[in-house]
N, C-alpha and C. Protein backbone atom coordinates (compact mmCIF):
# COMPACT_ATOMS: atom_id res chain seq x y z
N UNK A 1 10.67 6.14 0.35
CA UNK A 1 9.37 6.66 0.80
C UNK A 1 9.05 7.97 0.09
N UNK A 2 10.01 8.87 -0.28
CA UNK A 2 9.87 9.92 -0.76
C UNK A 2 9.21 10.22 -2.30
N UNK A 3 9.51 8.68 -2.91
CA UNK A 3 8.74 8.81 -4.69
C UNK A 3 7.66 8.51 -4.42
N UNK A 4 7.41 7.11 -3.47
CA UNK A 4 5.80 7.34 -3.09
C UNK A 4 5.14 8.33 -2.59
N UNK A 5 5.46 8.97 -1.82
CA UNK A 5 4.71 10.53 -1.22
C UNK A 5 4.42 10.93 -2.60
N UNK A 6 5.63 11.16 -3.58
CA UNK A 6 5.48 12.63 -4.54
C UNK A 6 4.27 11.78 -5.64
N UNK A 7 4.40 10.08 -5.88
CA UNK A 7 3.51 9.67 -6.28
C UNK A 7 1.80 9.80 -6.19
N UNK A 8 1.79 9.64 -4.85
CA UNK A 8 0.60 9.96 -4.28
C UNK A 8 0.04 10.97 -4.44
N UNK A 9 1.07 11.92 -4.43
CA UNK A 9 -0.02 13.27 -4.57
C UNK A 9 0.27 13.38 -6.02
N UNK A 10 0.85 12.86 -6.96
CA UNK A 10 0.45 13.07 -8.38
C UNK A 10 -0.62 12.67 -8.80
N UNK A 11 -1.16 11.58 -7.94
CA UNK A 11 -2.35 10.28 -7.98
C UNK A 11 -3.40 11.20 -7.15
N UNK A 12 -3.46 12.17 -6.51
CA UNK A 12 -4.53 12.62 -5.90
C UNK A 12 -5.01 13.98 -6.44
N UNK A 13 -3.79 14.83 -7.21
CA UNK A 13 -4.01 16.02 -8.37
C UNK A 13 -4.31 15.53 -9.52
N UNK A 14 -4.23 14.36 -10.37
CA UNK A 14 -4.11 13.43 -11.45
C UNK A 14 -6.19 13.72 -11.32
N UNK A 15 -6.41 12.75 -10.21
CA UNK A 15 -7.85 12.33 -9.96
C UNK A 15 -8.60 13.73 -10.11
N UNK A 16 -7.76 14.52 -9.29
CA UNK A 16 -8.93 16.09 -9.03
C UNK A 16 -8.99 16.95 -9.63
N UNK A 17 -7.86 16.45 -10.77
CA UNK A 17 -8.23 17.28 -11.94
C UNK A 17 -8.94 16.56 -13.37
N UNK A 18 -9.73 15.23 -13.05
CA UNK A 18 -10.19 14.28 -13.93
C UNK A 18 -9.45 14.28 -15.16
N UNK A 19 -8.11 13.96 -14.93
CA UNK A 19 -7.31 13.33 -15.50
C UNK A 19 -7.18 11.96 -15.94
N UNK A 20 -7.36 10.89 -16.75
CA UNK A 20 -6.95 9.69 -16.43
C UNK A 20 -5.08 9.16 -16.65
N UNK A 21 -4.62 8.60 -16.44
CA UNK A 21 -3.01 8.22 -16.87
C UNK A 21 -3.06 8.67 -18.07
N UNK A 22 -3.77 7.86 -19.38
CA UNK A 22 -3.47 7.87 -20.25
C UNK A 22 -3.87 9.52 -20.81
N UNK A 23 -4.83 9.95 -20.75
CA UNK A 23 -5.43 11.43 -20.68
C UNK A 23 -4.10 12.14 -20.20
N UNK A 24 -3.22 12.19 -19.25
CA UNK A 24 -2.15 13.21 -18.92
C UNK A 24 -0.80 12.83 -19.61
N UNK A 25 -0.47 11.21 -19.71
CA UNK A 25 0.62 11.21 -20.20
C UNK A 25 0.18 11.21 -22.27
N UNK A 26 -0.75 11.43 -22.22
CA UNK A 26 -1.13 12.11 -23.95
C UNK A 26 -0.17 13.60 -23.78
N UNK A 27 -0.93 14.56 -22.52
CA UNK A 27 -0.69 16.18 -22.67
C UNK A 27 0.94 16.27 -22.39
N UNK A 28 1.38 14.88 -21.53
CA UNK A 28 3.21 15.33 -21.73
C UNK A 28 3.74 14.95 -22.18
N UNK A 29 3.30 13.80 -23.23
CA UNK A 29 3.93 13.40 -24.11
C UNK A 29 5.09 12.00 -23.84
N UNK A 30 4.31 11.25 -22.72
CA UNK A 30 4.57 10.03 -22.13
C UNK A 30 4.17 8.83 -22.11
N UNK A 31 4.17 7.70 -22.11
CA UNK A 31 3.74 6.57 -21.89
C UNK A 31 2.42 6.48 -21.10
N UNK A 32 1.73 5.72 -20.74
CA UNK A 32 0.57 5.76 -19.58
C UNK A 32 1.50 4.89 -18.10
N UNK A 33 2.22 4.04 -18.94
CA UNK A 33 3.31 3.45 -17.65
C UNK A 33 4.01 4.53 -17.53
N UNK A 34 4.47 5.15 -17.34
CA UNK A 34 5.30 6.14 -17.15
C UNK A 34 4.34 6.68 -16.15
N UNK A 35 3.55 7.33 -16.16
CA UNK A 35 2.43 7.60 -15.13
C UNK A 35 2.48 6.60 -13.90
N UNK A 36 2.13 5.78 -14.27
CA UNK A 36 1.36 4.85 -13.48
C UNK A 36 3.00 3.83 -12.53
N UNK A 37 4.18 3.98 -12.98
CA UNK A 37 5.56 4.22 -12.26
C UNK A 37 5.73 5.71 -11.41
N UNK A 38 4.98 6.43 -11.94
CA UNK A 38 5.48 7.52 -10.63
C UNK A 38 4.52 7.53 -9.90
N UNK A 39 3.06 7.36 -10.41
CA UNK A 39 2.14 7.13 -8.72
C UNK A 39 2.40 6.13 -7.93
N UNK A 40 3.25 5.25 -8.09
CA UNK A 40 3.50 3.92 -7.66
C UNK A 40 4.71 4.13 -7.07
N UNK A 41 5.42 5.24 -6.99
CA UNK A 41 6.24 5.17 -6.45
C UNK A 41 7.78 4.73 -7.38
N UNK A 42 7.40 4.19 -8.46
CA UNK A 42 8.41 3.20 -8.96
C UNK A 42 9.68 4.30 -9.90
N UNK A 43 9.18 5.19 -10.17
CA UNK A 43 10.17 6.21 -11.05
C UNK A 43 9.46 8.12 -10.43
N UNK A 44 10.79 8.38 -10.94
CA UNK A 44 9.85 10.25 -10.74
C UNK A 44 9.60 10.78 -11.83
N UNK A 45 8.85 11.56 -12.29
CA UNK A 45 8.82 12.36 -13.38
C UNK A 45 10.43 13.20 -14.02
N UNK A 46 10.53 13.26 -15.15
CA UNK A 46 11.84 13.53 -15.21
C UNK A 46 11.52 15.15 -15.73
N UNK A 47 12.68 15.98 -14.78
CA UNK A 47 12.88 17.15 -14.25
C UNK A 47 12.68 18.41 -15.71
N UNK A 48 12.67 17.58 -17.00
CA UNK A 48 12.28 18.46 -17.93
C UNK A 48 10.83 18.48 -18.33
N UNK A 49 10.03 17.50 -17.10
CA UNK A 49 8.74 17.75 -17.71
C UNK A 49 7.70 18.20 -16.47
N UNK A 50 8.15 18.30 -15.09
CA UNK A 50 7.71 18.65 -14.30
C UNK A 50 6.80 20.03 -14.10
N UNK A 51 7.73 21.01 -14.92
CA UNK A 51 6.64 22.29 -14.69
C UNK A 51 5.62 21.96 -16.12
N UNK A 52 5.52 21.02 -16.90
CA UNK A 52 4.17 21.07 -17.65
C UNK A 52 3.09 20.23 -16.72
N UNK A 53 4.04 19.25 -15.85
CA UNK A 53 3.36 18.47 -15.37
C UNK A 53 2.62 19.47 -13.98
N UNK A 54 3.33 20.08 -13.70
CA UNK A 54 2.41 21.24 -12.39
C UNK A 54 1.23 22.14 -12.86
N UNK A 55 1.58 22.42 -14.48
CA UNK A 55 0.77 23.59 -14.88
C UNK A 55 -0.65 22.54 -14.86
N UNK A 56 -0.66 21.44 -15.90
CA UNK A 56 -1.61 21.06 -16.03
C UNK A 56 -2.40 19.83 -14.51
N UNK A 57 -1.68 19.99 -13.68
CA UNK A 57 -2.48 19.19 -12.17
C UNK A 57 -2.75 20.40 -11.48
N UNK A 58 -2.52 21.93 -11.69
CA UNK A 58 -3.03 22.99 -11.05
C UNK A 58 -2.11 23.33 -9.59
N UNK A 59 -0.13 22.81 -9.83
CA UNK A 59 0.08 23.85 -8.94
C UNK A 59 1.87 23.60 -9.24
N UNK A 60 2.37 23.80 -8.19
CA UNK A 60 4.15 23.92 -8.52
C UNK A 60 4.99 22.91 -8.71
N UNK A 61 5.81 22.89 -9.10
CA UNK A 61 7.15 21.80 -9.30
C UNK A 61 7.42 21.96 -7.77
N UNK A 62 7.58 22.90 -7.21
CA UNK A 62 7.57 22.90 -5.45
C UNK A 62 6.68 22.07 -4.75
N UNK A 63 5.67 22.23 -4.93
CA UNK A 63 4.71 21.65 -3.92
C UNK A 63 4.53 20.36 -4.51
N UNK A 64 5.03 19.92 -5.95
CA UNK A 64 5.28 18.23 -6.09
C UNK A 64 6.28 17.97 -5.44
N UNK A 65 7.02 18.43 -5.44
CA UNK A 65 8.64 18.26 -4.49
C UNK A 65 8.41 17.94 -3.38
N UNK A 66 7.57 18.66 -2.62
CA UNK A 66 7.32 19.21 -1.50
C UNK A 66 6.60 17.74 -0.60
N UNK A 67 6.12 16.74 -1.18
CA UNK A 67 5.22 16.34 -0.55
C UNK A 67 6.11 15.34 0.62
N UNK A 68 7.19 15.75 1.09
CA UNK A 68 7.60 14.66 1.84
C UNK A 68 7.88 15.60 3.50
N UNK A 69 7.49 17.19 3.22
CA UNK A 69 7.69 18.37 3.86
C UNK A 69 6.90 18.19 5.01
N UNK A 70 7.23 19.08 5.81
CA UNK A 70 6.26 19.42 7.06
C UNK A 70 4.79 19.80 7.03
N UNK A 71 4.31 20.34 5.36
CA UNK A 71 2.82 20.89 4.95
C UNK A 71 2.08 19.76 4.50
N UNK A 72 2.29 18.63 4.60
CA UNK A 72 1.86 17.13 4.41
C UNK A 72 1.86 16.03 5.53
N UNK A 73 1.57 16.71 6.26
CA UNK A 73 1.77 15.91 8.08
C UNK A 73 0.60 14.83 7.95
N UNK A 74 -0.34 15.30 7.54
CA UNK A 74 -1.53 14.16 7.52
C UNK A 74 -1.54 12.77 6.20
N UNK A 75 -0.43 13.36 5.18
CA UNK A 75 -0.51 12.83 4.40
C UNK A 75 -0.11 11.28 4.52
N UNK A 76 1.04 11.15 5.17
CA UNK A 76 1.53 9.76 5.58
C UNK A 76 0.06 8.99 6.09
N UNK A 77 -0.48 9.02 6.96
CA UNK A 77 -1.28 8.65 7.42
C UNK A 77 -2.40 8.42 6.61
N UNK A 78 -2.79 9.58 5.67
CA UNK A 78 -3.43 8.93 4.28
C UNK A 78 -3.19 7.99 3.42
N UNK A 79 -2.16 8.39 3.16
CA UNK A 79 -1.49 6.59 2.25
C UNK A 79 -1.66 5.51 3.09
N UNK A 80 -1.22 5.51 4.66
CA UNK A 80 -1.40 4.63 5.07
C UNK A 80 -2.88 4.02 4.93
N UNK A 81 -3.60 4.38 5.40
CA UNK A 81 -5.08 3.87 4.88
C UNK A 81 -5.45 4.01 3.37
N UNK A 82 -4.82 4.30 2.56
CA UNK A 82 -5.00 4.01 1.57
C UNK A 82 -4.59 2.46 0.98
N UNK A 83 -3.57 2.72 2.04
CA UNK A 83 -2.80 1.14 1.52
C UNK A 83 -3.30 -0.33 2.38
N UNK A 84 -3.79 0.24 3.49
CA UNK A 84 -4.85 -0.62 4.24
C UNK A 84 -6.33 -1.18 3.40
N UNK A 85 -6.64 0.05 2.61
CA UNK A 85 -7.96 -0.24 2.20
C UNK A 85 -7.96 -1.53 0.85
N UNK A 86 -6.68 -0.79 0.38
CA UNK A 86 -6.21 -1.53 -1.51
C UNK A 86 -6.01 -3.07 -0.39
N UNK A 87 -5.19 -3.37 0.15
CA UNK A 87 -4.90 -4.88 0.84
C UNK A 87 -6.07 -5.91 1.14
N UNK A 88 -7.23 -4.50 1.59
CA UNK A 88 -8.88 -5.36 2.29
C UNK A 88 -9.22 -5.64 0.73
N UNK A 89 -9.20 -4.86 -0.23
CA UNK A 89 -9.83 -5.21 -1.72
C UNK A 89 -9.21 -6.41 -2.21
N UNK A 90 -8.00 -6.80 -1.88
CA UNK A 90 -7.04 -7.46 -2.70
C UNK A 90 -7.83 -9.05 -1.76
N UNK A 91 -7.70 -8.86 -0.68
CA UNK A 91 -8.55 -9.89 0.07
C UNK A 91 -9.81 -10.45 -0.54
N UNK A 92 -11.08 -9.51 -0.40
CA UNK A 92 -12.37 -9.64 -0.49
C UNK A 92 -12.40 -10.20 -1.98
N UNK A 93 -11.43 -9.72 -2.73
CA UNK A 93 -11.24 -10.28 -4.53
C UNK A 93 -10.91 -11.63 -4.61
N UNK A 94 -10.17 -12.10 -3.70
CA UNK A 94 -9.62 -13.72 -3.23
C UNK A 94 -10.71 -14.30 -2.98
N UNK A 95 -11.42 -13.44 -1.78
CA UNK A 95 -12.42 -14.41 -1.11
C UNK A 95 -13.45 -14.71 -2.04
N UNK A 96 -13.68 -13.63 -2.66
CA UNK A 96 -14.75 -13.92 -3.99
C UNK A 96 -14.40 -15.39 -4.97
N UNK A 97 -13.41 -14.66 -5.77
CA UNK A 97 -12.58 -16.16 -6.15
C UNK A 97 -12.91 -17.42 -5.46
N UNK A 98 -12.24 -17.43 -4.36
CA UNK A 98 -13.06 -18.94 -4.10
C UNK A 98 -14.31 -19.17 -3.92
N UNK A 99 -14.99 -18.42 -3.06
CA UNK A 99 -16.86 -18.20 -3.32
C UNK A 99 -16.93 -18.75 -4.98
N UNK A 100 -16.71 -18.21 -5.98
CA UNK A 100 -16.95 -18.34 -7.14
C UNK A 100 -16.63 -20.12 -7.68
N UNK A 101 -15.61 -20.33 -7.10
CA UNK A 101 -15.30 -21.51 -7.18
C UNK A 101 -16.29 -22.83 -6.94
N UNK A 102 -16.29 -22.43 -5.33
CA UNK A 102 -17.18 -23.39 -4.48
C UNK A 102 -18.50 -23.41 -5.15
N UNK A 103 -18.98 -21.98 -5.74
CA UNK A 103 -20.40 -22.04 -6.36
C UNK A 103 -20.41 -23.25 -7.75
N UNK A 104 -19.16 -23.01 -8.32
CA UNK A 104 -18.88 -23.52 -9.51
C UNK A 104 -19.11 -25.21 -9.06
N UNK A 105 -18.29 -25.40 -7.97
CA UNK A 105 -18.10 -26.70 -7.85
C UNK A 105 -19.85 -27.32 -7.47
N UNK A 106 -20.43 -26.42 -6.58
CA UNK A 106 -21.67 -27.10 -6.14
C UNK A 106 -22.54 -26.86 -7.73
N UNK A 107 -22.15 -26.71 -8.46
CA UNK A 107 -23.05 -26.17 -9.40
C UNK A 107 -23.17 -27.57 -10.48
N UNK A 108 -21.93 -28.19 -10.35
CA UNK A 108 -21.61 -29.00 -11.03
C UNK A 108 -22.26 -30.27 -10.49
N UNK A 109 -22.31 -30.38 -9.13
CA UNK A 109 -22.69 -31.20 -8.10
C UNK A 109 -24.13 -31.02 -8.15
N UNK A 110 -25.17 -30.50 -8.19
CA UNK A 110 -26.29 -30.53 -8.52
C UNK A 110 -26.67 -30.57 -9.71
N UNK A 111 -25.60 -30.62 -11.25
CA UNK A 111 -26.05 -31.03 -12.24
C UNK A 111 -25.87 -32.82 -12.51
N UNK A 112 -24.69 -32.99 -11.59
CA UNK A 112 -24.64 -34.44 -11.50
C UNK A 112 -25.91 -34.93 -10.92
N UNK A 113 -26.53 -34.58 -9.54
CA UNK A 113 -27.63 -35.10 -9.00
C UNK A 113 -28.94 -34.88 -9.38
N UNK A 114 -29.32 -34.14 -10.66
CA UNK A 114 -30.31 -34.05 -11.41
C UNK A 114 -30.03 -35.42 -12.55
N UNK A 115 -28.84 -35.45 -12.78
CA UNK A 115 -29.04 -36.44 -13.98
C UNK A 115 -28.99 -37.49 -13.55
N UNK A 116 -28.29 -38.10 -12.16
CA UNK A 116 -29.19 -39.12 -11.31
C UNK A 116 -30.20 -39.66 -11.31
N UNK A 117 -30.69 -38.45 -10.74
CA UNK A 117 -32.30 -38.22 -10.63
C UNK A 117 -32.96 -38.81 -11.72
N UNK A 118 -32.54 -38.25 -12.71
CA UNK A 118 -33.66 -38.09 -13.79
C UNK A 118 -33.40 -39.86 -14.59
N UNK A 119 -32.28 -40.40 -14.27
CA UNK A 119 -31.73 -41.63 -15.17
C UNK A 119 -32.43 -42.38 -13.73
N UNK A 120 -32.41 -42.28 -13.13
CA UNK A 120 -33.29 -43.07 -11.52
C UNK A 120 -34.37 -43.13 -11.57
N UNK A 121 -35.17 -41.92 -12.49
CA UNK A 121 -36.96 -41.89 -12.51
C UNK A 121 -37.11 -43.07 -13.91
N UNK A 122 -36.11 -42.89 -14.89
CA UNK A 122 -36.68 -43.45 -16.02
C UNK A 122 -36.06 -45.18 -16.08
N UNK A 123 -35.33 -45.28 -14.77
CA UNK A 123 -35.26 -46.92 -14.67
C UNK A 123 -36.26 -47.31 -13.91
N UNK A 124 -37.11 -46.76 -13.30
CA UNK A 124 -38.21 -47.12 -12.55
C UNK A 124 -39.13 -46.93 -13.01
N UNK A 125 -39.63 -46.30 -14.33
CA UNK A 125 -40.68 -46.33 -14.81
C UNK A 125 -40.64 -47.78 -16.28
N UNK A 126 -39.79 -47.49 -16.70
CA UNK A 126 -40.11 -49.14 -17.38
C UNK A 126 -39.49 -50.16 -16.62
């Protein structure tokens, strides 16, 4: 739980300092995965690049440390709805998907019943 915390708030100084991944791991001289493993929780920044990485998100190798501390009480609860919200997206993207589908399928289904149609008008006219 603790790389995700320190992730998160790399992902929330990253944003507020209009940073993009690739934009910060240019200035430290990293991968953009490399980034995008420590907001994720998946790796930490490694300890020789941390104070470039504080100077340029605007604060300490402490207070990245820090985020699993008692001065981040609300923070849990932020991720948590953060991670509620990413799950409803991951949904509504599905549901689309099939919407998209079904459109596809009726789409196909009214090109069949036009050419019906239209091979039905011209056996009845001669």
């Amino acid at each position: 739980m603790f790389n995700k915390k320190v992730g998160a708030y790399i992902t929330i100084l990253r944003k507020a300092n209009k940073y993009t991944q690739q934009g910060l791991a240019e200035n430290l001289g990293v991968s953009h995965q490399a980034v995008s493993n420590w907001e994720r929780g998946e790796s930490m920044p490694d300890i020789a690049i941390l104070p470039k990485l504080a100077v340029l998100l605007g604060t300490t190798t402490d207070n990245i440390l820090s985020a699993d501390n008692e001065d981040f009480r609300g923070f849990d609860e932020i991720l948590d709805n953060v991670n509620i919200i990413k799950r409803r997206n991951r949904k509504k993207n599905k549901d689309k998907d099939k919407d998209a589908e079904i459109l596809g399928y009726l789409n196909d289904v009214a090109k069949k019943l036009n050419e019906i149609i239209i091979n039905f008008n011209k056996d009845t006219e001669e």
